[in-house]
C-alpha atoms as a PDB file:
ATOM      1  CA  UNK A   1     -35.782  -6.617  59.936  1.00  0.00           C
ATOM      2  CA  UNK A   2     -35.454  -5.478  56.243  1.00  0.00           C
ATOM      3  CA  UNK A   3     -37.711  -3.565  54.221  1.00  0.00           C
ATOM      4  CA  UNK A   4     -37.427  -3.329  50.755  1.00  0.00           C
ATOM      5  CA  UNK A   5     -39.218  -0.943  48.138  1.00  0.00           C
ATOM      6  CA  UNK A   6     -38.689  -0.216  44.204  1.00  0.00           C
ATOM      7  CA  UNK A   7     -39.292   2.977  42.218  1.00  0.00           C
ATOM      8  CA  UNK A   8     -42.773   2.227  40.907  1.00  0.00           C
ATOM      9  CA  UNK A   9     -43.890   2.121  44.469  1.00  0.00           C
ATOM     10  CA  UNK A  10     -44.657  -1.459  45.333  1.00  0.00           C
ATOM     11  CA  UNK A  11     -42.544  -3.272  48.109  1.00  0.00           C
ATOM     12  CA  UNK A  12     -41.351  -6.673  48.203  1.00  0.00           C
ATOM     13  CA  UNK A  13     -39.959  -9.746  50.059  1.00  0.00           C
ATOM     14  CA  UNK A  14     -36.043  -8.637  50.689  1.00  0.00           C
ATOM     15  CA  UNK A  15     -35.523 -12.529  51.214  1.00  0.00           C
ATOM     16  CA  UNK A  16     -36.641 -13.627  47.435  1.00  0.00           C
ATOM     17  CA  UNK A  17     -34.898 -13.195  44.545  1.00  0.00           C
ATOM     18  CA  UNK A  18     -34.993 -10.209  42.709  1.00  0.00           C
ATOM     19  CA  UNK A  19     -31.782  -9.328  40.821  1.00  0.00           C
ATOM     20  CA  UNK A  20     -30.807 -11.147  37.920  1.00  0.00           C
ATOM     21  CA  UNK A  21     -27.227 -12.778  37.675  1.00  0.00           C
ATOM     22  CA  UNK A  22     -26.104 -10.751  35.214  1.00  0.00           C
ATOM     23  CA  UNK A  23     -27.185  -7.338  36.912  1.00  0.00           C
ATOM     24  CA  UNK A  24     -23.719  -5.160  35.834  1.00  0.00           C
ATOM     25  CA  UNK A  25     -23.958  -3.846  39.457  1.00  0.00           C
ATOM     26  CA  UNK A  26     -23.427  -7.337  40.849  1.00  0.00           C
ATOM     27  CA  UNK A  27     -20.610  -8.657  37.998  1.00  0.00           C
ATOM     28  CA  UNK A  28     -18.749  -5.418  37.720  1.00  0.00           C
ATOM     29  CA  UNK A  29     -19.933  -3.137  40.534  1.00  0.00           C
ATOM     30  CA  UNK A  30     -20.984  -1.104  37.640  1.00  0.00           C
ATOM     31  CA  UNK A  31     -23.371   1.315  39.820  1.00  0.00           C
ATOM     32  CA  UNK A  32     -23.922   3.947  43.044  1.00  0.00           C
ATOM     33  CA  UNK A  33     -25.466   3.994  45.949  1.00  0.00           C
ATOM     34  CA  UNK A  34     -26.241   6.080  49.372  1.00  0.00           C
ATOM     35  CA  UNK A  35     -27.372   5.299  52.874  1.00  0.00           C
ATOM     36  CA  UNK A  36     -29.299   7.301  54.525  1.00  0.00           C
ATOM     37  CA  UNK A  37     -29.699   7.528  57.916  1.00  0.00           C
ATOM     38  CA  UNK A  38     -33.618   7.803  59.415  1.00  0.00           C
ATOM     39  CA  UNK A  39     -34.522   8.921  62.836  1.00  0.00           C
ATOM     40  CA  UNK A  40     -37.650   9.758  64.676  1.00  0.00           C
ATOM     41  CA  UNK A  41     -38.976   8.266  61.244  1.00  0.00           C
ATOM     42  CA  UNK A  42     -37.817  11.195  59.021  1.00  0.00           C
ATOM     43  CA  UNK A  43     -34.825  10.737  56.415  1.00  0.00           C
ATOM     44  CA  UNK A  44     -31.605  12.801  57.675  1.00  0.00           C
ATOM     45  CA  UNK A  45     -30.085  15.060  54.614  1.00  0.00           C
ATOM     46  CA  UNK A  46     -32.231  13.410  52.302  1.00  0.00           C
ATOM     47  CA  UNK A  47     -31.938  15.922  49.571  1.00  0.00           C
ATOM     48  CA  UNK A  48     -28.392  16.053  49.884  1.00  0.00           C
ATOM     49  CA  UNK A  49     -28.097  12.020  49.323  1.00  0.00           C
ATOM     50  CA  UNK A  50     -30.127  12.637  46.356  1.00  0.00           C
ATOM     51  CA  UNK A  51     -27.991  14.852  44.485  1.00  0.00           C
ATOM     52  CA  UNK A  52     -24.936  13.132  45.520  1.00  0.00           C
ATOM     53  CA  UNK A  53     -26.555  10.018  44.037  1.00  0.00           C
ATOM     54  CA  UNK A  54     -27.063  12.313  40.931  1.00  0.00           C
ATOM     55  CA  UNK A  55     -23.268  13.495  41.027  1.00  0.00           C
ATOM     56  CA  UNK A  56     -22.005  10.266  41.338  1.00  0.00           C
ATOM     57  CA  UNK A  57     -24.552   8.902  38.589  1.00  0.00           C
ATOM     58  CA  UNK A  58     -23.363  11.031  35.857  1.00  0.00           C
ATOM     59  CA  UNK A  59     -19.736  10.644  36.812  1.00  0.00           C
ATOM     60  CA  UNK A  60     -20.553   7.039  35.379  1.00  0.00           C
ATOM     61  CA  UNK A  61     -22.660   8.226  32.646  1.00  0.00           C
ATOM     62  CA  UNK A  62     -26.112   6.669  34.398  1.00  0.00           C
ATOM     63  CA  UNK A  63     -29.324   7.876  33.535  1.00  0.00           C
ATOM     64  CA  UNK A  64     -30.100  10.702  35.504  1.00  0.00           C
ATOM     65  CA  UNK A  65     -31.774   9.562  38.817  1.00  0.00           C
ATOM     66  CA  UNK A  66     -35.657   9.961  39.404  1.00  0.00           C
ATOM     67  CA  UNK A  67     -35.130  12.067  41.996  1.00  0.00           C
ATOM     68  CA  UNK A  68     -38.821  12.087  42.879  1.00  0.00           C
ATOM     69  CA  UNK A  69     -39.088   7.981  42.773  1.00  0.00           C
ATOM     70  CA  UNK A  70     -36.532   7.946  44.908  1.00  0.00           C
ATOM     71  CA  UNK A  71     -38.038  10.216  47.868  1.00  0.00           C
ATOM     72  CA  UNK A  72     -41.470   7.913  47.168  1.00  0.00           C
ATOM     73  CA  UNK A  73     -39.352   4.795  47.750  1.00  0.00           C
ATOM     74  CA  UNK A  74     -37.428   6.008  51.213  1.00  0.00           C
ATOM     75  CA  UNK A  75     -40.709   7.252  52.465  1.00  0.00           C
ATOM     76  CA  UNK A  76     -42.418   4.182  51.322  1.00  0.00           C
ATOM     77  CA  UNK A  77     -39.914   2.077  52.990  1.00  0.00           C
ATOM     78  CA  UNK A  78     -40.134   4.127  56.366  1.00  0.00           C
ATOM     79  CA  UNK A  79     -43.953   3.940  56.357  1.00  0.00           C
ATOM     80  CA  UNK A  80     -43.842   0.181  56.409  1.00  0.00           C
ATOM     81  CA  UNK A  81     -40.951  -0.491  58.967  1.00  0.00           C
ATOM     82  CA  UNK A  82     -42.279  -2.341  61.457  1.00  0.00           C
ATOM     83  CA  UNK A  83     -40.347  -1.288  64.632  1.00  0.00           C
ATOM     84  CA  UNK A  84     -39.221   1.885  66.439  1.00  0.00           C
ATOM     85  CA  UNK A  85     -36.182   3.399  66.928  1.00  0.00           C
ATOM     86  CA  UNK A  86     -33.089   4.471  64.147  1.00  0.00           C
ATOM     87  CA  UNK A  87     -32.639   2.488  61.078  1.00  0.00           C
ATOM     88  CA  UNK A  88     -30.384   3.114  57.607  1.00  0.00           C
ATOM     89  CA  UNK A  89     -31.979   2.934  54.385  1.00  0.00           C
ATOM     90  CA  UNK A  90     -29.640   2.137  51.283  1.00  0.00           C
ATOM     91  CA  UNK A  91     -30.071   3.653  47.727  1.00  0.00           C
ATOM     92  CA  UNK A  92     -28.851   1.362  45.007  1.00  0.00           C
ATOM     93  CA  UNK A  93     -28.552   2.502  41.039  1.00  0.00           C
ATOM     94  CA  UNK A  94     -26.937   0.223  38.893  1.00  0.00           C
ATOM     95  CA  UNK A  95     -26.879   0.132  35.353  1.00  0.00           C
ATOM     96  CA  UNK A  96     -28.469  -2.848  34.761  1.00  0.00           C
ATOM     97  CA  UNK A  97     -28.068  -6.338  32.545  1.00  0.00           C
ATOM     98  CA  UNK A  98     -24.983  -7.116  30.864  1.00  0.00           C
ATOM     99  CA  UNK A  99     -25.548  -7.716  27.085  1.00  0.00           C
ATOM    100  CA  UNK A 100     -28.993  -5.534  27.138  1.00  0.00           C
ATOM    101  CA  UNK A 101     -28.106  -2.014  26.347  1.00  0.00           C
ATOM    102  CA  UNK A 102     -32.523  -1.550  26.241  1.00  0.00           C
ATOM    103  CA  UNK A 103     -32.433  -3.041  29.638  1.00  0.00           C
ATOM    104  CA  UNK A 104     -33.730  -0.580  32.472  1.00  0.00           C
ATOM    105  CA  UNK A 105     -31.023   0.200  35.903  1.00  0.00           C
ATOM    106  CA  UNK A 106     -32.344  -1.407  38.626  1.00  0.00           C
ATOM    107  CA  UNK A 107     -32.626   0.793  41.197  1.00  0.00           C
ATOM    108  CA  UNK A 108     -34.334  -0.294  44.640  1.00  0.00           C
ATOM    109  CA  UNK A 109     -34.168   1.225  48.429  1.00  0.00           C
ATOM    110  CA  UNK A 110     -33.783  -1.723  51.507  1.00  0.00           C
ATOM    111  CA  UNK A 111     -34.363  -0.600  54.881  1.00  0.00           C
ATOM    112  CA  UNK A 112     -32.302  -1.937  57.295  1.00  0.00           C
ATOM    113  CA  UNK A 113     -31.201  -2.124  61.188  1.00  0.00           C
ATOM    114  CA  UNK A 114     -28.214  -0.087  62.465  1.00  0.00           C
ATOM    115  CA  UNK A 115     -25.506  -2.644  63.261  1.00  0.00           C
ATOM    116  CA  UNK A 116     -24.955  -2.635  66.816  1.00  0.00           C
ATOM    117  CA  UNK A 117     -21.346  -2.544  66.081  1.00  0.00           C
ATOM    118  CA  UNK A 118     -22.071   0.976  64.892  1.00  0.00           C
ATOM    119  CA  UNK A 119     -23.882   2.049  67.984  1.00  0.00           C
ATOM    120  CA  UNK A 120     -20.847   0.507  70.216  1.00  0.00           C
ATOM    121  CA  UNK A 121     -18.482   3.071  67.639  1.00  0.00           C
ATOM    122  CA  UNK A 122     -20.769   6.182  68.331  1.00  0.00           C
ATOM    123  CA  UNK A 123     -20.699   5.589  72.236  1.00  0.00           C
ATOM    124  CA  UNK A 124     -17.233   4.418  72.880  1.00  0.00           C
ATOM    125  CA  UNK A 125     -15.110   5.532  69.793  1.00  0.00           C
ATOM    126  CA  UNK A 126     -12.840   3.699  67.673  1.00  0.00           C
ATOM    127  CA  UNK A 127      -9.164   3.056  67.002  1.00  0.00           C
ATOM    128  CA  UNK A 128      -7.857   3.519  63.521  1.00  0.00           C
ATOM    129  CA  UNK A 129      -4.835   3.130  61.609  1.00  0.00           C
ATOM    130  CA  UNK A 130      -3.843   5.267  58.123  1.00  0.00           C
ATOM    131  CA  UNK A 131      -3.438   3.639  54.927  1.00  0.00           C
ATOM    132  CA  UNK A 132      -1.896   4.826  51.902  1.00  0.00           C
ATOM    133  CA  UNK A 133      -4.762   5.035  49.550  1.00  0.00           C
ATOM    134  CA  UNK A 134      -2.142   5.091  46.082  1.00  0.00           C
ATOM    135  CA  UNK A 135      -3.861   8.540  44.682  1.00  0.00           C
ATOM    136  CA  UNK A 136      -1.744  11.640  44.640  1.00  0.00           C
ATOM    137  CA  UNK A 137      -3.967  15.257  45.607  1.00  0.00           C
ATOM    138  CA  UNK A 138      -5.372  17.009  41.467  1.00  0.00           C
ATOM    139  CA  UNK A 139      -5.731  13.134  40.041  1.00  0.00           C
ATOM    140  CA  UNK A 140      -9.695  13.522  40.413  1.00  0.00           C
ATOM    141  CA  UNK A 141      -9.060  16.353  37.994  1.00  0.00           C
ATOM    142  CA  UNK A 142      -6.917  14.725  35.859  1.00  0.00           C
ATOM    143  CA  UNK A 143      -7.916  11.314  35.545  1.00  0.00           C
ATOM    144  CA  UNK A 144     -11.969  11.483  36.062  1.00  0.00           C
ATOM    145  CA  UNK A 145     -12.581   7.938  34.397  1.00  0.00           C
ATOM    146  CA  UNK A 146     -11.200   6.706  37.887  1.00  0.00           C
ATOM    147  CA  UNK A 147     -14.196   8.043  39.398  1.00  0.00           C
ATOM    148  CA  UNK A 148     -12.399   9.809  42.594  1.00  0.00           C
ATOM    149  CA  UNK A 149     -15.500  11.481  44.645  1.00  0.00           C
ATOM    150  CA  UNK A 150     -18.240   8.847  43.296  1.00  0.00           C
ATOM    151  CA  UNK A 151     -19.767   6.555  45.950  1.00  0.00           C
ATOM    152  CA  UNK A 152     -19.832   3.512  43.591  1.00  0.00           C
ATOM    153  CA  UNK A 153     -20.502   0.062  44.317  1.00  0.00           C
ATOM    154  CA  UNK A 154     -16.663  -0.875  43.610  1.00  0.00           C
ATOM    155  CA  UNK A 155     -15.671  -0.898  46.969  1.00  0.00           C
ATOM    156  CA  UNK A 156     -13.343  -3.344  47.007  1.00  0.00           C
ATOM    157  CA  UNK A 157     -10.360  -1.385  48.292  1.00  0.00           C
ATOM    158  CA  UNK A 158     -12.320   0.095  50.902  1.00  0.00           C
ATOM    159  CA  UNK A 159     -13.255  -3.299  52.215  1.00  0.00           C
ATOM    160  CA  UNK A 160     -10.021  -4.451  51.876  1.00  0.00           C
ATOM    161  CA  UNK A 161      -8.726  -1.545  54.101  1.00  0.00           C
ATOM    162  CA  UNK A 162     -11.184  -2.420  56.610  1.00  0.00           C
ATOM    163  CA  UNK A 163     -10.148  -5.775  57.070  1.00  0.00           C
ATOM    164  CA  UNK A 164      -6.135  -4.502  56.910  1.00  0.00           C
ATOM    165  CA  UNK A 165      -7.052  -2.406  59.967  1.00  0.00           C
ATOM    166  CA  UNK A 166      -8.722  -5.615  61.676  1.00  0.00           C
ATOM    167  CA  UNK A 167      -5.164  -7.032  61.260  1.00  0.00           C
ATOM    168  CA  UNK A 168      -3.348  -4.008  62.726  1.00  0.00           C
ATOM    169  CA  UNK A 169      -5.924  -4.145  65.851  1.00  0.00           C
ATOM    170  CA  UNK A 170      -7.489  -1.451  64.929  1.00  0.00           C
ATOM    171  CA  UNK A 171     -11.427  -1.090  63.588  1.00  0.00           C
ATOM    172  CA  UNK A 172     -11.497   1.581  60.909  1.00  0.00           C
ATOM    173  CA  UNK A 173      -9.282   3.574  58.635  1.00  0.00           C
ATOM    174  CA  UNK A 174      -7.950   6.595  57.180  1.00  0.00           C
ATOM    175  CA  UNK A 175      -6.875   6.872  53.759  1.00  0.00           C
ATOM    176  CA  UNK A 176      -3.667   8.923  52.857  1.00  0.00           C
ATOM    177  CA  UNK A 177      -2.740  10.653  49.513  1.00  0.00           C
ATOM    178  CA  UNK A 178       0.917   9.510  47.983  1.00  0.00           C
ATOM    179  CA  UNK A 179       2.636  12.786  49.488  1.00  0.00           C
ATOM    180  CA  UNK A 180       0.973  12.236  52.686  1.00  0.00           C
ATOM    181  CA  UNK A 181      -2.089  14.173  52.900  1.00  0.00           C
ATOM    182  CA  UNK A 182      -5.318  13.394  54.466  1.00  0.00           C
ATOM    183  CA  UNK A 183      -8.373  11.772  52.464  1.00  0.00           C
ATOM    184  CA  UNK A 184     -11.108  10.024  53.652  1.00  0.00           C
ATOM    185  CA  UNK A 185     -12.423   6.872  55.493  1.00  0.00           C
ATOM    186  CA  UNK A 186     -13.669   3.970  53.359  1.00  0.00           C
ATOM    187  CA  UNK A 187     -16.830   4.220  54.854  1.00  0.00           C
ATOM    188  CA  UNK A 188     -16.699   8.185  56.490  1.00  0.00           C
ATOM    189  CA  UNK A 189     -14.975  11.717  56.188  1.00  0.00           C
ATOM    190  CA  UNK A 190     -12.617  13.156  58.664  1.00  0.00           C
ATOM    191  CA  UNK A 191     -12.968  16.055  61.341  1.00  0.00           C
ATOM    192  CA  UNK A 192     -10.312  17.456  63.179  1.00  0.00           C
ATOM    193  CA  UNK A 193     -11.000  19.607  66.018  1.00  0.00           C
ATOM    194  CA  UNK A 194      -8.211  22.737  66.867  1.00  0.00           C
ATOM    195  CA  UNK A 195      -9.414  25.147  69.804  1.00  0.00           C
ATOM    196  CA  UNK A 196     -13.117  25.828  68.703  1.00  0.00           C
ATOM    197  CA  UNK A 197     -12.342  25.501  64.892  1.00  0.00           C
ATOM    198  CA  UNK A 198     -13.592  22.522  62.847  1.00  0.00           C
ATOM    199  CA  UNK A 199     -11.226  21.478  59.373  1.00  0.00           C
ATOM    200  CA  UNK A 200     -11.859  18.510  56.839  1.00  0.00           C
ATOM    201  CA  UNK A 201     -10.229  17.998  53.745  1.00  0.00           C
ATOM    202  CA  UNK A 202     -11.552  19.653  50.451  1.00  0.00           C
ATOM    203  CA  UNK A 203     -13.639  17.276  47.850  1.00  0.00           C
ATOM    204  CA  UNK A 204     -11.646  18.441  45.392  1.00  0.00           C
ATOM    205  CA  UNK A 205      -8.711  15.944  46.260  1.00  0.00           C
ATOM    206  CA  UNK A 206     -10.876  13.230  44.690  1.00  0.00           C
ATOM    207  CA  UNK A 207     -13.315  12.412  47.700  1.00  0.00           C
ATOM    208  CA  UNK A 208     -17.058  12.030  48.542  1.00  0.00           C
ATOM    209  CA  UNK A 209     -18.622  15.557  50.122  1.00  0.00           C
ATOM    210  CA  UNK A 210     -20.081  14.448  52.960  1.00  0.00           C
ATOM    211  CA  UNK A 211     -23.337  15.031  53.769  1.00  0.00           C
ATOM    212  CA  UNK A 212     -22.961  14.767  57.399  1.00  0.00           C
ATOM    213  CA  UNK A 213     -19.743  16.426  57.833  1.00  0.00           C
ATOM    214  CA  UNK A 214     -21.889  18.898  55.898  1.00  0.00           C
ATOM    215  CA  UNK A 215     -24.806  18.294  58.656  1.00  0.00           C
ATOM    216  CA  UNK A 216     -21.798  18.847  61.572  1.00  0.00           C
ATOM    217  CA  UNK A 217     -20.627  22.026  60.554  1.00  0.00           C
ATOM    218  CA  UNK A 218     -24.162  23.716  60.744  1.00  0.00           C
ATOM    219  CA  UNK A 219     -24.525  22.325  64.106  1.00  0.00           C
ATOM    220  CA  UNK A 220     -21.118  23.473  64.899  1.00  0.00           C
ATOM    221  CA  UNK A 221     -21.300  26.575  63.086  1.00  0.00           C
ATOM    222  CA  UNK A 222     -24.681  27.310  65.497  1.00  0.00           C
ATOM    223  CA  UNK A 223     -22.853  26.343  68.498  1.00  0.00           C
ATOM    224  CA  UNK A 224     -19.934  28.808  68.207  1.00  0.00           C
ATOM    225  CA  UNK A 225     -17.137  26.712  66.028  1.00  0.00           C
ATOM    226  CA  UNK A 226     -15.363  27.840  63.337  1.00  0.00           C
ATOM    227  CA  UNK A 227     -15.497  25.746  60.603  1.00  0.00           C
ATOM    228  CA  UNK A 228     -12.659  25.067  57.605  1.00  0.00           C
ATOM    229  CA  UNK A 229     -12.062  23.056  54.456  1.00  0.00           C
ATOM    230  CA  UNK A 230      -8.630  22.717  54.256  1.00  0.00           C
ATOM    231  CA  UNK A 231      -5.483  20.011  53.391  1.00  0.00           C
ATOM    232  CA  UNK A 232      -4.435  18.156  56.537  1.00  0.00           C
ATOM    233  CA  UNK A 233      -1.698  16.037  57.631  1.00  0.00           C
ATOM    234  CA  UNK A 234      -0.986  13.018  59.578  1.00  0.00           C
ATOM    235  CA  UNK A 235       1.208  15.035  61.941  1.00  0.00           C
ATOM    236  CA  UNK A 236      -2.402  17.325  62.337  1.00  0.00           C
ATOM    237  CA  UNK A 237      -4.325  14.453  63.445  1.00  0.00           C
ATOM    238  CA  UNK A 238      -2.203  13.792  66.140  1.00  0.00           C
ATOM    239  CA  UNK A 239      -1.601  17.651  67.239  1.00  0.00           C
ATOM    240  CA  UNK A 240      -5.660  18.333  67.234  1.00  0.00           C
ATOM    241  CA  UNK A 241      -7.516  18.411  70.498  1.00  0.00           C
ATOM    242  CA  UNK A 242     -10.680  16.106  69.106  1.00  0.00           C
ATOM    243  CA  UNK A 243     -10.362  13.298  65.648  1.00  0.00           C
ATOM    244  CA  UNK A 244     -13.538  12.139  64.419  1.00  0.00           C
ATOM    245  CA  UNK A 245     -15.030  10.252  61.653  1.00  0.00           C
ATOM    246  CA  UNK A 246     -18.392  11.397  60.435  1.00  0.00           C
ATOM    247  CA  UNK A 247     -21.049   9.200  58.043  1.00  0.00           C
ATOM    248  CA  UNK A 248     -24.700   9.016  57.898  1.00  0.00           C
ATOM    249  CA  UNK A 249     -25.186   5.571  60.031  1.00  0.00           C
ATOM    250  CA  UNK A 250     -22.616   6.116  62.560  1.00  0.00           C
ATOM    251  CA  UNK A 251     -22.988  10.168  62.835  1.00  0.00           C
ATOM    252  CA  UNK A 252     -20.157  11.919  64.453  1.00  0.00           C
ATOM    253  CA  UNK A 253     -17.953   9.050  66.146  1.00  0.00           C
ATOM    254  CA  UNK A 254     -14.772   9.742  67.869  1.00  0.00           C
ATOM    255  CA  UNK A 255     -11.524   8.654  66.870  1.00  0.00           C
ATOM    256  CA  UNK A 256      -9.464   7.332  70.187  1.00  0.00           C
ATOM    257  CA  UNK A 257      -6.152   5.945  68.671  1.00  0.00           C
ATOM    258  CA  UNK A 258      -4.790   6.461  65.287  1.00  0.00           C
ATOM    259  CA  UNK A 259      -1.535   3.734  64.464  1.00  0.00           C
ATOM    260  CA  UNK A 260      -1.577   2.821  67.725  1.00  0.00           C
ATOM    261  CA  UNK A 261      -1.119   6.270  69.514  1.00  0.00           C
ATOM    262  CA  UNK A 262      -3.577   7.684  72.056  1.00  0.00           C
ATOM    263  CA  UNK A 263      -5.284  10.749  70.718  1.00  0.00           C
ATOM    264  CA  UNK A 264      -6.848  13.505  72.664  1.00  0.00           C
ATOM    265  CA  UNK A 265      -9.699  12.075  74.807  1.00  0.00           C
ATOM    266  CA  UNK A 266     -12.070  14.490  73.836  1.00  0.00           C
ATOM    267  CA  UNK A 267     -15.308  13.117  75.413  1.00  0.00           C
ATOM    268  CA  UNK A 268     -16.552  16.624  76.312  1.00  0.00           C
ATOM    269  CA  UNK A 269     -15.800  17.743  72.644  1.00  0.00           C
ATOM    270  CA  UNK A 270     -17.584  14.900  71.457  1.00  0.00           C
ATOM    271  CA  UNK A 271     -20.477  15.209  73.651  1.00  0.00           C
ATOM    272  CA  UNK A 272     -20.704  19.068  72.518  1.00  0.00           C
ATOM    273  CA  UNK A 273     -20.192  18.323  68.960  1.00  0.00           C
ATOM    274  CA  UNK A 274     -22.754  15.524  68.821  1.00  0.00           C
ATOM    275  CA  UNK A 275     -25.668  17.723  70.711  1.00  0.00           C
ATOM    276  CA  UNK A 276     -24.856  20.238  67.815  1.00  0.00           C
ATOM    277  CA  UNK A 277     -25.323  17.600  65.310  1.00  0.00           C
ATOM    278  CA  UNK A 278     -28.543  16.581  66.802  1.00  0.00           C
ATOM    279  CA  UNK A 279     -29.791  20.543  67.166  1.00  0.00           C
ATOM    280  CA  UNK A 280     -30.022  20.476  63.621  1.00  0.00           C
ATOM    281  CA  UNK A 281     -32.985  18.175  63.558  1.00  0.00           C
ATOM    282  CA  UNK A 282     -34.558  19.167  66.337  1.00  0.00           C
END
């Protein structure tokens, strides 16, 4: 099941044709997007995905984002899903037609089902390997044209990651810095769990803020943790007592094995963590 719904408000067939070929989002991934996830029919961190679609917009010089239109689209597309249960909604803002500087973005939300792949991650965990991701900790600052931090549609290297870890026999990924520091996931941030204290890296290293990291550490926060932004190492995600990867669509999911070494277990921590997480909405 798909739904599909524009900024003016009407909603349309997600099977017809509605981009044209030379949208700059489709020929150079030339745009941003989010994905939010929606439960019990109400958007999770939904003003939080707007302004990070507003971040990442004017980090490539997009119009500013409607933020309004947007909320009217995501509810519109919730009102008219047809089934129960949790489903993702994706934001996409591109900046239009090649050749047409007058030419509108196109900017659309598509409601769609959680993979089941996903749900198998949240319930059983996932292995992952790390991956030098060829950016060295203050190049955001220094270098801002490579858009470090924006969730743009060039994700190329992240999908290419993804399928490198397929080949190691592993199903996700964490990216390293050159000097060995901890980034991101292509598709997540990372949590390390010490004791009762919670640490992910900073944004400031050139990576997205994540909402539901974000989301996490109020849970956590509630439920007694400490919780830390703070540089980590490969040699700390081995040493924690709990490594998990957090995102909108797969929430907090628990990392098992990282480069083919057993991590702590952590099933209790998880459980605990994740009831946090869900305390937030309730």
């Amino acid at each position: 099941m798909r739904v599909l719904a524009f900024l003016d408000g009407t909603l349309a067939d997600p099977d017809a044709a509605h981009l044209r070929v030379t949208d700059l989002g489709l020929l150079r991934g030339d745009g941003v997007f989010e994905t939010i996830l929606v439960a019990d029919g109400e958007p999770r961190e939904l003003r939080p995905h707007l302004d990070r679609l507003a971040r990442s917009a004017a980090m490539l010089d997009l119009p500013e984002p409607d933020a309004a239109a947007w909320e009217r689209a995501v509810r519109l597309v919730i009102e008219n899903w047809p089934g129960d249960g949790e489903i993702a909604v994706k934001l996409v803002y591109t900046r239009g037609l090649e050749g047409d500087p007058a030419a509108a973005p196109t900017a659309f939300a598509l409601g769609l089902e959680i993979d089941p792949k996903v749900l198998r991650a949240r319930a059983e965990g996932v292995a992952a390997v790390t991956l030098e991701r060829g950016i060295e900790p203050g190049l955001a600052e220094r270098a801002p044209w490579l858009l470090l931090g924006a969730k743009s549609l060039s994700y190329g290297i992240n999908m290419a990651a993804l399928r490198e870890a397929d080949r190691r026999g592993a199903s996700d990924v964490i990216f390293t810095a050159t000097d060995g520091s901890v980034l991101e996931g292509p598709t997540a941030t990372v949590v390390l769990v010490r004791g009762r204290t919670l640490y992910t890296p900073p944004a400031t290293i050139g990576i997205l803020p994540g909402t539901t990291q974000a989301a996490v550490y109020r849970g956590a926060e509630l439920a007694g943790f400490t919780c830390k932004i703070e540089s980590l190492t490969v040699d700390d995600l081995h040493s924690g007592d709990g490594l998990f990867l957090a995102s909108s669509v797969r929430k907090l999911t628990r990392v098992h094995t990282l480069d083919g070494k057993t991590v702590p277990e952590a099933s209790a921590l998880h459980q605990e963590l994740s009831a946090a997480y869900e305390a937030v909405y309730a």
